[in-house]
Protein backbone atom coordinates (compact mmCIF):
# COMPACT_ATOMS: atom_id res chain seq x y z
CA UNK A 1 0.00 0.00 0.00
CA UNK A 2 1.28 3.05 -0.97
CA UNK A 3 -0.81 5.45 1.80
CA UNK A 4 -1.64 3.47 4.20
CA UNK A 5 -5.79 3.79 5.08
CA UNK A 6 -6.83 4.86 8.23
CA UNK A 7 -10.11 3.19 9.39
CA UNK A 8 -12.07 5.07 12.59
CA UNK A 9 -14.26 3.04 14.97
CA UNK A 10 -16.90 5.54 16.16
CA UNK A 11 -20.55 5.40 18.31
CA UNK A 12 -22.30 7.89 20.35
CA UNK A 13 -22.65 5.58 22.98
CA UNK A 14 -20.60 2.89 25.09
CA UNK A 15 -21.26 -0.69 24.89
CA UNK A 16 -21.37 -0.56 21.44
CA UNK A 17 -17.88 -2.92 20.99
CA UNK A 18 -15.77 -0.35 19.53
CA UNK A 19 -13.21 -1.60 21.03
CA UNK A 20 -14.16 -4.67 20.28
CA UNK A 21 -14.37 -4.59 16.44
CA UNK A 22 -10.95 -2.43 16.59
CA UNK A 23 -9.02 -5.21 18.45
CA UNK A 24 -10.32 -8.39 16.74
CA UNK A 25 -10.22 -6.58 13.40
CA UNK A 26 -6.48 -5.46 13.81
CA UNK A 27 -5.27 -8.94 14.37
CA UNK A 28 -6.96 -10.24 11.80
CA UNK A 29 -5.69 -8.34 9.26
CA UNK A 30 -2.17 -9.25 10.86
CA UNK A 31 -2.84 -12.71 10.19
CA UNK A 32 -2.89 -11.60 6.66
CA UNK A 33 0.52 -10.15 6.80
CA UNK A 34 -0.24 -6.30 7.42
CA UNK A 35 1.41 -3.98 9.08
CA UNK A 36 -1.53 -2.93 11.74
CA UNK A 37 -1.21 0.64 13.94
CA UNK A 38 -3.90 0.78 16.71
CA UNK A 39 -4.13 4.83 17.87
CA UNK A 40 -6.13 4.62 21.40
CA UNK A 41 -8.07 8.16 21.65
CA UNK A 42 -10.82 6.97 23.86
CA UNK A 43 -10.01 8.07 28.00
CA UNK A 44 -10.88 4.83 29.09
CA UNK A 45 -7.97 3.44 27.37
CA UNK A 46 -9.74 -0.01 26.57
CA UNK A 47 -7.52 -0.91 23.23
CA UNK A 48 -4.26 -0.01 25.17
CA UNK A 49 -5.26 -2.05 28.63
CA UNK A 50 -6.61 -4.84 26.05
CA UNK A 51 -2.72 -4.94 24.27
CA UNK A 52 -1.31 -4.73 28.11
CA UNK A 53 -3.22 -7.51 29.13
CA UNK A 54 -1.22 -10.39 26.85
CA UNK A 55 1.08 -12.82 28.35
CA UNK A 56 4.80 -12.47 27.83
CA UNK A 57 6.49 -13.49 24.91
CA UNK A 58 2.73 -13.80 23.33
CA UNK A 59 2.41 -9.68 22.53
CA UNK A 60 -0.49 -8.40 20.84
CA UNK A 61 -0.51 -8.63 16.85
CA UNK A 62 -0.46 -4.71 16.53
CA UNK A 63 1.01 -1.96 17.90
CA UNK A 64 -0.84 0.07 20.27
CA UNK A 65 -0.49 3.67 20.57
CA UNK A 66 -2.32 5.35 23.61
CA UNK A 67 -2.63 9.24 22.49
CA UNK A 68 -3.64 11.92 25.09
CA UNK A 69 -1.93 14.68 23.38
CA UNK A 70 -4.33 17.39 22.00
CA UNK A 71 -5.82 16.73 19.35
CA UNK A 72 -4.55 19.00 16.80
CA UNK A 73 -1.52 17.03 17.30
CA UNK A 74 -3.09 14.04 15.52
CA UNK A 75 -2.07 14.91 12.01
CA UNK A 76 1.54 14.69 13.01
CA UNK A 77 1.43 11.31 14.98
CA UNK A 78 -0.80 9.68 12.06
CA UNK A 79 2.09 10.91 9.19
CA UNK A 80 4.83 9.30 11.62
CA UNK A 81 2.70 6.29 11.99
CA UNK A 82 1.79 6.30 8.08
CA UNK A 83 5.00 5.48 7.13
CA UNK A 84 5.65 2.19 8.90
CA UNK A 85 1.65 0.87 8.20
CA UNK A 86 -0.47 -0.66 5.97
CA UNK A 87 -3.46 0.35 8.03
CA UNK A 88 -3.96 2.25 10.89
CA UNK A 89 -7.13 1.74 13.24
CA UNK A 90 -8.51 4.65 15.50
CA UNK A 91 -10.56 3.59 18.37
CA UNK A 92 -12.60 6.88 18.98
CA UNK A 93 -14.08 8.07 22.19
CA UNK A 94 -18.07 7.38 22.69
CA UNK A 95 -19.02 10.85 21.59
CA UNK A 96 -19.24 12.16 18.12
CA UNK A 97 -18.94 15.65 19.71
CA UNK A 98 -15.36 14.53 21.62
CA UNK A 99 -13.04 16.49 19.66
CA UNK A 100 -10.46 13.67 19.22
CA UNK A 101 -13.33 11.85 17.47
CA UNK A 102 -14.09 15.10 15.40
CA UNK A 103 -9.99 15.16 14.94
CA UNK A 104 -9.95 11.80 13.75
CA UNK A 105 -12.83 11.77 11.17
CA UNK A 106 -10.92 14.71 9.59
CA UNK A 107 -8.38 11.90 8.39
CA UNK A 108 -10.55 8.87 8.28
CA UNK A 109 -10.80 7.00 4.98
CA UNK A 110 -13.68 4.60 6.90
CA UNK A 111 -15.63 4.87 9.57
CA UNK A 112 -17.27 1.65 10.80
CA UNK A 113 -19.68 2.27 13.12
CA UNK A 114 -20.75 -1.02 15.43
CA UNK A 115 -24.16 -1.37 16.24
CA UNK A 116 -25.82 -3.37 18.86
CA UNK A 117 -29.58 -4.56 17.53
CA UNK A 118 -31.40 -2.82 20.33
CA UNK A 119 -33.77 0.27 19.85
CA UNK A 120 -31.47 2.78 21.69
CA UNK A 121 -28.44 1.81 20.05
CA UNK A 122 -30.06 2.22 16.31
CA UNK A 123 -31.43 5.63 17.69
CA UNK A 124 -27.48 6.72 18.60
CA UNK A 125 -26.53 5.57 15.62
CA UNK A 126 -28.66 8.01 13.80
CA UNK A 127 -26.79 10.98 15.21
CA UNK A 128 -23.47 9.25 14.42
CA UNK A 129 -24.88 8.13 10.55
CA UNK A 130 -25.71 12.25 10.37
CA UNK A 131 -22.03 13.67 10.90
CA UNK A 132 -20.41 11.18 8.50
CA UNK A 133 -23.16 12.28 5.78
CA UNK A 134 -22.12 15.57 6.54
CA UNK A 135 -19.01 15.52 6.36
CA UNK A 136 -18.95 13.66 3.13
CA UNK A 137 -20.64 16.96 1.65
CA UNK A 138 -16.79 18.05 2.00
CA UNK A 139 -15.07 15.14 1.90
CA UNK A 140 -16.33 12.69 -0.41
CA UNK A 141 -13.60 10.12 -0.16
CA UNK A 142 -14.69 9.72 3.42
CA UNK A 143 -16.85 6.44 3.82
CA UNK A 144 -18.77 5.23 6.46
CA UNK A 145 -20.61 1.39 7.63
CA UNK A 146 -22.65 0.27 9.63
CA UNK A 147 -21.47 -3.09 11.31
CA UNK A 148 -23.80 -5.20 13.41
CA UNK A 149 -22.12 -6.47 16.83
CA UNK A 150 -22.98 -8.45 19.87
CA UNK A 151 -25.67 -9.67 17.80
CA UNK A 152 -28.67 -12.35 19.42
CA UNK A 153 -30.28 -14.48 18.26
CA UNK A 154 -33.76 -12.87 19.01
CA UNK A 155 -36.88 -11.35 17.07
CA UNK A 156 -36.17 -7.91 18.59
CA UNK A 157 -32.79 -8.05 16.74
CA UNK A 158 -33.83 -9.18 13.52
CA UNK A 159 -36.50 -6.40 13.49
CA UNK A 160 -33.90 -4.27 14.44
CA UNK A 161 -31.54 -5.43 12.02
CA UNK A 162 -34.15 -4.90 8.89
CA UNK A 163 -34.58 -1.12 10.59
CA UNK A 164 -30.68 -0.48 9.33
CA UNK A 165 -30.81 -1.43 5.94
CA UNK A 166 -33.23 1.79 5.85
CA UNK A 167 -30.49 3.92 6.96
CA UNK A 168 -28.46 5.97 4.06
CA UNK A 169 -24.78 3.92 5.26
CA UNK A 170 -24.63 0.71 3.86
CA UNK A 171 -24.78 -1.93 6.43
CA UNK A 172 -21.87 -4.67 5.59
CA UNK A 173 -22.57 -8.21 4.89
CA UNK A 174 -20.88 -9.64 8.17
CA UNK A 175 -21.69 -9.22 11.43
CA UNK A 176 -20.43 -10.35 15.06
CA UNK A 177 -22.68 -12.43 17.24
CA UNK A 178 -22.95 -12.08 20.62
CA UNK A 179 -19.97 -14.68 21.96
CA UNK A 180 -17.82 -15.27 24.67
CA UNK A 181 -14.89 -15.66 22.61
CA UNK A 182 -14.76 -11.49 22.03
CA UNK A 183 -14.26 -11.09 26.05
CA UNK A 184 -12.10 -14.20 26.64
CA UNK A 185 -9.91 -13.01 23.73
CA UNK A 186 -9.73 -9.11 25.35
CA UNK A 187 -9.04 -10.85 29.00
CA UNK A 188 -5.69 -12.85 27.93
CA UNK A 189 -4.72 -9.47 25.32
CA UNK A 190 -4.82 -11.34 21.77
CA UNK A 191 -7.80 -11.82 19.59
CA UNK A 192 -10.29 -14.53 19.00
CA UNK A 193 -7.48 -16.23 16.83
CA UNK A 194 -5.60 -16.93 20.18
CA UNK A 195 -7.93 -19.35 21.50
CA UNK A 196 -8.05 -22.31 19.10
CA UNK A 197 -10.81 -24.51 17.98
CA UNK A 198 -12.85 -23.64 20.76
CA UNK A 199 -13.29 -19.73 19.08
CA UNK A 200 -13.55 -21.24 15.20
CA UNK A 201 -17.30 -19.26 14.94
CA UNK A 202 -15.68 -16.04 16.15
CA UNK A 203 -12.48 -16.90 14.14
CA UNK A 204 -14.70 -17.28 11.21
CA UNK A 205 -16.52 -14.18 11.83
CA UNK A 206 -13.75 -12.07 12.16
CA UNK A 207 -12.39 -13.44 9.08
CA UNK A 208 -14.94 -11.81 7.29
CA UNK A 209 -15.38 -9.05 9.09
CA UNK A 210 -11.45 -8.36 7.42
CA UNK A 211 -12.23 -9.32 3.94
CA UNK A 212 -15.36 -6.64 4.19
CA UNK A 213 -13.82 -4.28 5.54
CA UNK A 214 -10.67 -4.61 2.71
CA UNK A 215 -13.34 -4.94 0.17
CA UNK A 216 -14.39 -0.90 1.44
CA UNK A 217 -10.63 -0.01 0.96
CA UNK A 218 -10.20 -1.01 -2.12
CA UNK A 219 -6.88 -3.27 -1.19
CA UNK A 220 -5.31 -6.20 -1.44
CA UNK A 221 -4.68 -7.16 2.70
């Protein structure tokens, strides 16, 4: 890759799995040989304590950058981390008015925005589905997707789940189910692809999660 893409988590709300979809979806793309850059913006440092967490000797796939500079310092640290990546992943505070999350969409090439199937989550997600189609009025390279996660296998959730395909951001093909694999995974600091057989649904998931979200970029990964 000649510039490498930088791909922005982003929700209005916690619980959503930001962190979540960041961390699983950085090491799979390291299983496919990429160099991955994880920024950390978010004050509850999840994606950094997540990367502290693994064993010794058994480090997380990706780097981890914690920033708590200000955030018109961003554009400085992403060019430094530009040139050693292939892709760099920003896990954004839980506010689209936080203005590291504002700082961050103003370099984003895709914003993936997790959504959990509930009727307060799809009603955050409006608000966040507003500012990226505003700001593609002046950007238009900027994308943005919606990605189910934490999924259930319930009625509510499949109602919910038809509600997004009215929204104007595509909603990708993949999704993330509602598994114990995501949490074990965070708890030992690797990824779903750290726990063997056991994790082969999540594994799979995630797998295509990474092939979606490469599809969006318009790489090879």
């Amino acid at each position: 890759m000649a510039r490498a893409p930088i791909v922005t988590l982003i929700s209005q709300k916690g619980g959503a799995g930001k962190t979540t979809v960041t961390m699983q979806l950085a090491a799979g793309l390291a299983r496919r040989g990429r160099q991955v850059e994880v920024v950390d913006l978010d004050m509850q440092e999840s994606a950094s304590r997540w990367a502290a967490a693994a064993l010794p000797g058994h480090p997380f796939p990706a780097k981890v950058h914690l920033f708590t500079q200000a955030p018109l310092e961003l554009p400085d640290k992403l060019a430094k981390w530009r040139k050693r990546a292939d892709v760099i992943l920003l896990d954004c505070p839980p506010s689209i008015d936080h203005p590291r999350t504002l700082a961050a969409l103003n370099h984003t090439d895709l914003a993936i925005i997790p959504v959990v199937p509930s009727p307060t989550d799809l009603w955050s997600t409006r608000a966040v589905e507003r500012l990226i189609v505003s700001l593609q009025a002046t950007r238009p390279g900027l994308r943005g997707v919606l990605v189910p996660n934490r999924v259930m296998r319930t009625s509510l959730a499949s109602d919910v789940m038809a509600v997004m395909q009215e929204f104007d951001l595509p909603v990708l093909s993949t999704l993330l189910n509602q598994r114990t694999a995501y949490a074990q995974s965070a708890a030992i600091g690797g990824s779903v692809f750290d726990l063997g057989s056991a994790a082969q649904p999540a594994q799979l998931e995630v797998l295509r999660l990474v092939s979606a979200v490469v599809k969006q970029l318009g790489v090879k990964a």
